[in-house]
Protein backbone atom coordinates (compact mmCIF):
# COMPACT_ATOMS: atom_id res chain seq x y z
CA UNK A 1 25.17 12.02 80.51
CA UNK A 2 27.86 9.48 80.79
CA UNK A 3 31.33 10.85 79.41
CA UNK A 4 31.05 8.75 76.48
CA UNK A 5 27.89 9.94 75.44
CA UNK A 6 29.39 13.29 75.27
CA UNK A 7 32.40 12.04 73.14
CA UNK A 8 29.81 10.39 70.69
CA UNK A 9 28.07 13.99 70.55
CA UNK A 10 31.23 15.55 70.15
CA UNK A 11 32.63 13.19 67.59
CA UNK A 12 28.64 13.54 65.68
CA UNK A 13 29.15 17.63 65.73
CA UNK A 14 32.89 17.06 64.63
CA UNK A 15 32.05 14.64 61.74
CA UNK A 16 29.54 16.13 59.97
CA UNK A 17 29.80 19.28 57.79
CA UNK A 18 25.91 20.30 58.15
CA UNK A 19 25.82 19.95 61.97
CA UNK A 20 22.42 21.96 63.50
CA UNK A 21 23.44 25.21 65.37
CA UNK A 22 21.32 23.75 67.96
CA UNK A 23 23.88 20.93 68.35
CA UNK A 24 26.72 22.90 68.10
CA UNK A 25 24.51 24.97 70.62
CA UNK A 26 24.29 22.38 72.69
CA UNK A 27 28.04 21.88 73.18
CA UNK A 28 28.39 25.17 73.94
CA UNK A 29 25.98 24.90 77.00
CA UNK A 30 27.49 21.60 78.05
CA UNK A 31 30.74 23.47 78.28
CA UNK A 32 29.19 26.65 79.61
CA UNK A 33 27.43 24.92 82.55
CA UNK A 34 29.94 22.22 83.31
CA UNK A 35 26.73 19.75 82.85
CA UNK A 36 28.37 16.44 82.29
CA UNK A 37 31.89 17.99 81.71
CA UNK A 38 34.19 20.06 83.27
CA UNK A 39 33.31 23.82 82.71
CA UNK A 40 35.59 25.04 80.42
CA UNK A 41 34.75 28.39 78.73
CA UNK A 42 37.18 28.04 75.74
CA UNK A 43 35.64 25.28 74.74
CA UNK A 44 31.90 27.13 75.37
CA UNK A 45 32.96 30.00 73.16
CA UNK A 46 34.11 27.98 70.66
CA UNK A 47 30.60 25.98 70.31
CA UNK A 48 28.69 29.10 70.94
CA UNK A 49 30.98 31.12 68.41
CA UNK A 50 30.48 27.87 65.67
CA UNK A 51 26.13 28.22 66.26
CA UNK A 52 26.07 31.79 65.90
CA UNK A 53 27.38 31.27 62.43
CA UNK A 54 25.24 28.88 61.53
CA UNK A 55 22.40 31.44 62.88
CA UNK A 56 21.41 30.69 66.29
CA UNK A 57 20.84 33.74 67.79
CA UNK A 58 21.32 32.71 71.28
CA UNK A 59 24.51 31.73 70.47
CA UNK A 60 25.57 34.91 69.67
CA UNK A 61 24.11 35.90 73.25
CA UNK A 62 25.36 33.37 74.84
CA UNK A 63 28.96 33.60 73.36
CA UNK A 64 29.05 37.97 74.15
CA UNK A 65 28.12 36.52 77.97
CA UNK A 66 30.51 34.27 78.66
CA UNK A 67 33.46 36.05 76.38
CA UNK A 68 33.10 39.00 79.10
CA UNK A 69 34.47 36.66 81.55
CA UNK A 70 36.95 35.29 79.93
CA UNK A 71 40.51 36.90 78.92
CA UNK A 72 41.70 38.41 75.37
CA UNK A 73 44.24 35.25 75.25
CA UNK A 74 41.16 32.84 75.97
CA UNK A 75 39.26 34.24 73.44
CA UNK A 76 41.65 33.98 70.67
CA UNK A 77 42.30 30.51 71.92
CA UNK A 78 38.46 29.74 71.45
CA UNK A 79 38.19 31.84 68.21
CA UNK A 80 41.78 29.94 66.62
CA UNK A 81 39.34 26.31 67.90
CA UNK A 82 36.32 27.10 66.12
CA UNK A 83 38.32 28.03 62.85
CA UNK A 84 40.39 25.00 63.01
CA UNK A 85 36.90 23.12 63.64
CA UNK A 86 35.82 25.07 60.23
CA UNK A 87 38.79 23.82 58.67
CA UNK A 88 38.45 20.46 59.11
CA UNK A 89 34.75 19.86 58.63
């Protein structure tokens, strides 16, 4: 995916108030994996942390995984992202 295909999925998940978990899951993987973007687990937690309360239950997997290898600091980072995220949309 061409880096401004992920903006546009970005900017659809940040626009829209009823986003799928399964976008918002989506993210989360792109970020997780590094597929198409630079790895970047704040940002993964953040997605992941944003599906699991709209339900998606691997989300909430997902999110535990990848918050074991990540610092207290990073994960309030991620946690302060997805509640600004809530926020504004």
């Amino acid at each position: 995916m061409a880096r401004h295909e992920l903006v546009d999925v970005e900017s659809a998940a940040l626009g829209q108030a009823n986003t799928s978990s399964e976008a918002l899951f989506e993210l989360g993987l792109m970020y997780a994996t590094g597929r198409s973007v630079q790895t970047n687990l704040i940002s993964a937690h953040k997605w992941f942390n944003l599906a699991a309360m709209r339900g998606n239950r691997d989300a909430v997997r997902y999110r535990r995984e990848i918050a074991a290898e990540m610092s207290e600091t990073d994960i309030a980072e991620a946690q302060r992202a997805a509640r600004d995220w809530m926020l504004a949309h």
